[in-house]
C-alpha atoms as a PDB file:
ATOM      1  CA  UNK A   1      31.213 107.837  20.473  1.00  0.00           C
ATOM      2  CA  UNK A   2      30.826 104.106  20.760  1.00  0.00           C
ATOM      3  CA  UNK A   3      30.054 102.118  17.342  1.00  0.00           C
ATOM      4  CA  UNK A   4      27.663  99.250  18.480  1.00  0.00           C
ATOM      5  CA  UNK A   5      26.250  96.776  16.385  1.00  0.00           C
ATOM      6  CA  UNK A   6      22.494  95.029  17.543  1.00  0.00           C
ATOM      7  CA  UNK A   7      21.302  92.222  15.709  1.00  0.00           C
ATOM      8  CA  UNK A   8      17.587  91.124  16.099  1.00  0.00           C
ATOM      9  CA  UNK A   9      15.321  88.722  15.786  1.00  0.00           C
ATOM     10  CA  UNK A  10      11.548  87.784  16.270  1.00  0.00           C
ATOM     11  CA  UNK A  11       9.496  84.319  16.669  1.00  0.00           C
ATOM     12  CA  UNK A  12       5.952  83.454  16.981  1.00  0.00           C
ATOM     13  CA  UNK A  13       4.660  80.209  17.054  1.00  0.00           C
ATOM     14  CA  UNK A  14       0.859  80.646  15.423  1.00  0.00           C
ATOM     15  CA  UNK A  15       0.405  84.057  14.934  1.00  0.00           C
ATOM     16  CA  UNK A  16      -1.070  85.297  17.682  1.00  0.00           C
ATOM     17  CA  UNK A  17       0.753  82.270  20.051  1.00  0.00           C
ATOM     18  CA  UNK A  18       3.496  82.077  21.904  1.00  0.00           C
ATOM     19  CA  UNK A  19       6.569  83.983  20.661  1.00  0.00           C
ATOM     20  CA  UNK A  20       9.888  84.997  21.772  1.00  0.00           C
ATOM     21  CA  UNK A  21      12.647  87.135  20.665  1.00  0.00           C
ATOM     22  CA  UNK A  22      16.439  87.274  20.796  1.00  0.00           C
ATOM     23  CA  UNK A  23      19.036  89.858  20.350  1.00  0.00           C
ATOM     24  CA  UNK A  24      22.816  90.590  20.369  1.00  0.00           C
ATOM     25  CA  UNK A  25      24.825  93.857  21.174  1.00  0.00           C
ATOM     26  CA  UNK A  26      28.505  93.859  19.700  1.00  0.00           C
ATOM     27  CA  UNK A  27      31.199  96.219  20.675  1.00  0.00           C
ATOM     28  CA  UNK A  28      34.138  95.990  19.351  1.00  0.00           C
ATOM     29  CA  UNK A  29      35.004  91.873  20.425  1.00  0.00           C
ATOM     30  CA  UNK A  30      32.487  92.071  23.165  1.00  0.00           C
ATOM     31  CA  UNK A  31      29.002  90.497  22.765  1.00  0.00           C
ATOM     32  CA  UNK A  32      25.704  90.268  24.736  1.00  0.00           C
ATOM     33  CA  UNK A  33      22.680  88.173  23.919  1.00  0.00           C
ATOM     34  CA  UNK A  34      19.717  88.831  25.246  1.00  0.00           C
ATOM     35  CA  UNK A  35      15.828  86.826  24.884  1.00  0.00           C
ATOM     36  CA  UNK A  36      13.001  86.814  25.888  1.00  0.00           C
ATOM     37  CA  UNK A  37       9.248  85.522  25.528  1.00  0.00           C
ATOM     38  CA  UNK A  38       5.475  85.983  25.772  1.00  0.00           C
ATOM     39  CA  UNK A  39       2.537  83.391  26.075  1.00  0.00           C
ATOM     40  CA  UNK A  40       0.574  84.922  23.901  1.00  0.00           C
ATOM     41  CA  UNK A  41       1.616  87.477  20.821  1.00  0.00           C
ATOM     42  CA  UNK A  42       2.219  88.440  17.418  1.00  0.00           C
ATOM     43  CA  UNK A  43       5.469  88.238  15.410  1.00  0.00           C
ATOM     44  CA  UNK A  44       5.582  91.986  15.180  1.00  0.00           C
ATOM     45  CA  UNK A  45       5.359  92.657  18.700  1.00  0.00           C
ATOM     46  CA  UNK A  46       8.110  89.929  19.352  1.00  0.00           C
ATOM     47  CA  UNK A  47      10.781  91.962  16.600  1.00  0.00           C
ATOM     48  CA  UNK A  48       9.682  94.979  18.360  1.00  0.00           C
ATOM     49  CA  UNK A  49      10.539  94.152  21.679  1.00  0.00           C
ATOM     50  CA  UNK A  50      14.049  92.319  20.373  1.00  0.00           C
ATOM     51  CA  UNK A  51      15.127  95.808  19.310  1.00  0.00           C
ATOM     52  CA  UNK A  52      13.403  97.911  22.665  1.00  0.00           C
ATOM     53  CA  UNK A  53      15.331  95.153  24.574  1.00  0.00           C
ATOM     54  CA  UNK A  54      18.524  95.390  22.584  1.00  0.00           C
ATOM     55  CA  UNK A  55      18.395  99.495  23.477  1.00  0.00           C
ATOM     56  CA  UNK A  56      17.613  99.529  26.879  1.00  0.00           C
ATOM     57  CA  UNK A  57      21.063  98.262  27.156  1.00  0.00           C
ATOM     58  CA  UNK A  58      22.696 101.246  26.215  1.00  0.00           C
ATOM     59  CA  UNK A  59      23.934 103.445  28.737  1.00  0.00           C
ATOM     60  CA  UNK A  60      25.139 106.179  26.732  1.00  0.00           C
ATOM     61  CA  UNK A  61      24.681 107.604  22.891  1.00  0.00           C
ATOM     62  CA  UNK A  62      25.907 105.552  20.555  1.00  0.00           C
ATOM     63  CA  UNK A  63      26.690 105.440  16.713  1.00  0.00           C
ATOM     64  CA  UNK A  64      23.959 101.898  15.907  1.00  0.00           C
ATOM     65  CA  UNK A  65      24.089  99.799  13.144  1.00  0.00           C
ATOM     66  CA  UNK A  66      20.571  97.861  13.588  1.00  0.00           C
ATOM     67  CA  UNK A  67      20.576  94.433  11.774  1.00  0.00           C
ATOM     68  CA  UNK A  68      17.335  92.923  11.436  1.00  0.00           C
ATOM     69  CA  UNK A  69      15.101  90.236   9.160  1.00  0.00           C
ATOM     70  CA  UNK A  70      11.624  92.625   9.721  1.00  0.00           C
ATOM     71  CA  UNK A  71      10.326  94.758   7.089  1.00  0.00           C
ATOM     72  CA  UNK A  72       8.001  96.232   9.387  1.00  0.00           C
ATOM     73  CA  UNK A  73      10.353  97.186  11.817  1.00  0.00           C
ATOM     74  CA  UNK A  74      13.091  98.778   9.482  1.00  0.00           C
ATOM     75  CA  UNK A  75      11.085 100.164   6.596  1.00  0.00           C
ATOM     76  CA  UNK A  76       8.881 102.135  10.132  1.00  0.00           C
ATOM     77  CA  UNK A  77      12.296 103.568  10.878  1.00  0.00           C
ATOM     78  CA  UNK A  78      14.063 104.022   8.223  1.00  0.00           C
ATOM     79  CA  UNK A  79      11.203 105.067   5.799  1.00  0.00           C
ATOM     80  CA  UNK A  80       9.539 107.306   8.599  1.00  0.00           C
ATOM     81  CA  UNK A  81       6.575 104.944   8.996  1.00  0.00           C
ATOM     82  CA  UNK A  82       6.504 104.648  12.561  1.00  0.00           C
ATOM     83  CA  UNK A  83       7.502 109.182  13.075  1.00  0.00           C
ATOM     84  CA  UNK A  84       3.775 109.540  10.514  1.00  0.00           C
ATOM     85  CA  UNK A  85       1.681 107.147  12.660  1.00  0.00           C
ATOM     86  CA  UNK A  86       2.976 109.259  15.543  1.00  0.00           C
ATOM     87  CA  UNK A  87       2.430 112.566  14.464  1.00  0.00           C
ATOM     88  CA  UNK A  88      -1.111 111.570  13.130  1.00  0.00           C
ATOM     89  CA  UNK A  89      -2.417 110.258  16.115  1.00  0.00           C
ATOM     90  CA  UNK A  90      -0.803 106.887  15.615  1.00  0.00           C
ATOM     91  CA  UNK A  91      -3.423 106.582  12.447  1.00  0.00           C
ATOM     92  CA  UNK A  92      -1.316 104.423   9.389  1.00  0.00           C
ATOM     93  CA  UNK A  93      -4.091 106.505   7.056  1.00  0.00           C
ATOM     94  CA  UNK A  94      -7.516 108.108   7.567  1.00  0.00           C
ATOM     95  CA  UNK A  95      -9.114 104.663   8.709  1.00  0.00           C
ATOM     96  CA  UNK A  96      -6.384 102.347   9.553  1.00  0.00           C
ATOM     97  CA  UNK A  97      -4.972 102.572  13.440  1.00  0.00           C
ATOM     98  CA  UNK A  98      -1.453 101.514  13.687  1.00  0.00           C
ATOM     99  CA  UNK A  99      -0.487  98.695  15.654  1.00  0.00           C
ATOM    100  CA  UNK A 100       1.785  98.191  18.359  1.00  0.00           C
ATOM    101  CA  UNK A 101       1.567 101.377  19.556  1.00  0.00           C
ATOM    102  CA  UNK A 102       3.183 101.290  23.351  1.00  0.00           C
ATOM    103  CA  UNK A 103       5.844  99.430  21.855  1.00  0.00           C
ATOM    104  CA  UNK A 104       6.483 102.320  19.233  1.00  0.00           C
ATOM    105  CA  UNK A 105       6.102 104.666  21.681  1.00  0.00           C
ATOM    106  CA  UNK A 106       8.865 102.986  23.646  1.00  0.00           C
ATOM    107  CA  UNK A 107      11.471 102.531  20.402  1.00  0.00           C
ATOM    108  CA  UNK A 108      11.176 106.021  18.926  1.00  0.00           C
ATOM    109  CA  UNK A 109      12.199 107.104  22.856  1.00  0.00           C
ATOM    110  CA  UNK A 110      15.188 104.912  22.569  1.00  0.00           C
ATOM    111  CA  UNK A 111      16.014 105.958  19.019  1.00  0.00           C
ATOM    112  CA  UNK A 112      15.858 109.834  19.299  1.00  0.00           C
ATOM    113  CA  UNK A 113      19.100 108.870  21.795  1.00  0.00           C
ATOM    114  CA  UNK A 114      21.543 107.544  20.024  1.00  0.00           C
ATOM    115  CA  UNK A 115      22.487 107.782  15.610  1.00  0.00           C
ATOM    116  CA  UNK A 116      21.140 104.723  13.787  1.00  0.00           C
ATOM    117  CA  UNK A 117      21.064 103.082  10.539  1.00  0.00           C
ATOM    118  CA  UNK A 118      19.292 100.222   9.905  1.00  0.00           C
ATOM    119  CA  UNK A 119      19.878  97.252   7.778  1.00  0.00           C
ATOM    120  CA  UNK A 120      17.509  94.837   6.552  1.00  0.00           C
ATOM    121  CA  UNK A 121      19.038  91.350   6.301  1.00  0.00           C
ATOM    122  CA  UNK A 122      17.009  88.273   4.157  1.00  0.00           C
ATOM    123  CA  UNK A 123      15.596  85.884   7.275  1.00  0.00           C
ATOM    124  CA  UNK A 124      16.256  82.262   7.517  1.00  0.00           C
ATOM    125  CA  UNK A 125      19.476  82.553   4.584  1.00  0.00           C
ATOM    126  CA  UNK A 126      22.497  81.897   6.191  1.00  0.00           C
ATOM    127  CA  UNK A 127      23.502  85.657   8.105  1.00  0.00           C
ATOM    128  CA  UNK A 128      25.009  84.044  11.107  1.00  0.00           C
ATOM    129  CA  UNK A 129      23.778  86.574  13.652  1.00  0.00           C
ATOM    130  CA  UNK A 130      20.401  86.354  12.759  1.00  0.00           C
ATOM    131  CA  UNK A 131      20.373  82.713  12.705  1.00  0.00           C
ATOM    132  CA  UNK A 132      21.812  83.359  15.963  1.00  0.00           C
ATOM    133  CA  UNK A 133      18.840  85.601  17.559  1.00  0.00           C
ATOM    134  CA  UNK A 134      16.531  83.134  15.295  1.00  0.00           C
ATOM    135  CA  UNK A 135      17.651  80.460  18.014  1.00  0.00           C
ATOM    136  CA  UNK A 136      17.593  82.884  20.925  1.00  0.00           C
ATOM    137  CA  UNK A 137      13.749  83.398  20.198  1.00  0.00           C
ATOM    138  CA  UNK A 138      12.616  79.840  19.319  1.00  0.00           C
ATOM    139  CA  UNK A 139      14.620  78.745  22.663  1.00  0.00           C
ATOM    140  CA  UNK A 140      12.496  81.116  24.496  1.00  0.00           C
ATOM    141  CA  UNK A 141       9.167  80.072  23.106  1.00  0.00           C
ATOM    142  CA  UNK A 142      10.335  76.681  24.156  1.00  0.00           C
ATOM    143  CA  UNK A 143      11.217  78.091  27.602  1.00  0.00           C
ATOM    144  CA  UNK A 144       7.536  79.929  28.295  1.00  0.00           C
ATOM    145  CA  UNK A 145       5.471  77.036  26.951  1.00  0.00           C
END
C-alpha cells in the first residue's frame, strides 16, 4: 500500500469573505499542489475542502499521514468529533447543529477509504509545507477577487 503524505491549508479573508485553500500530495519524491477558492466563505469550510480536495486525488487506498494547522479539522477526526455529529443527526449536543455538514459528509466518505493519521502542525511558524499551502490559498483568494 502506498504511503502518501497531504499537507493542508485554509484562508479566509474576513470571516465569512473570500477564502481559498491549498494543498499538497507527496509520494515518495513526487508532489502535487492543488488550490482553490470561493467568493464568499468561512475559514472552516476553506480547511475542509483543502483536505476533500487533497483526497479526491487518490485513486486507490492508501496508508495517509494528514498534516494540517486546523484544530477543527483534526481534533473532528482524530477525536471522533465529526463520526458523533454524524451518528446524532449531525447535532454537536442536544441544541447545537454542527456545521459544515455536506462537506463532512463528503470527508468521512473519503476517509473510511484509505488508513489515516492526522497531525496537527502550529500555523504561521515556520513548517515549510504549510507555509507552502498558506501561499497556495492566499494566491487563490487573490485569484477569485
Amino acid at each position: 500500500m502506498k504511503n502518501v503524505d497531504i499537507f493542508t491549508d485554509g484562508a479566509c479573508q474576513g470571516n465569512p469573505g473570500p477564502g481559498g485553500w491549498g494543498a499538497i500530495l507527496r509520494y515518495n519524491s513526487k508532489e502535487k499542489e492543488l488550490s482553490g477558492g470561493e467568493k464568499d466563505t468561512t475559514n472552516n469550510r476553506m480547511e475542509l475542502l483543502a483536505v476533500i480536495s487533497a483526497f479526491e486525488c487518490l485513486k486507490e487506498k492508501c496508508n495517509v499521514t494528514l498534516y494540517s494547522d486546523s484544530q477543527y479539522v483534526c481534533n473532528a477526526i482524530s477525536k471522533g468529533w465529526a463520526k458523533k455529529w454524524q451518528s446524532n443527526g449531525w447535532m454537536r449536543n442536544r441544541k447545537e447543529p454542527a456545521l459544515n455538514v455536506d462537506l463532512w459528509k463528503k470527508l468521512l466518505e473519503l476517509l473510511e477509504m484509505h488508513n489515516v493519521k492526522v497531525v496537527w502542525v502550529k500555523g504561521h511558524a515556520g513548517h515549510p509545507e504549510n507555509e507552502r499551502c498558506d501561499k497556495l490559498a492566499v494566491s487563490a483568494i487573490q485569484k477569485i477577487k
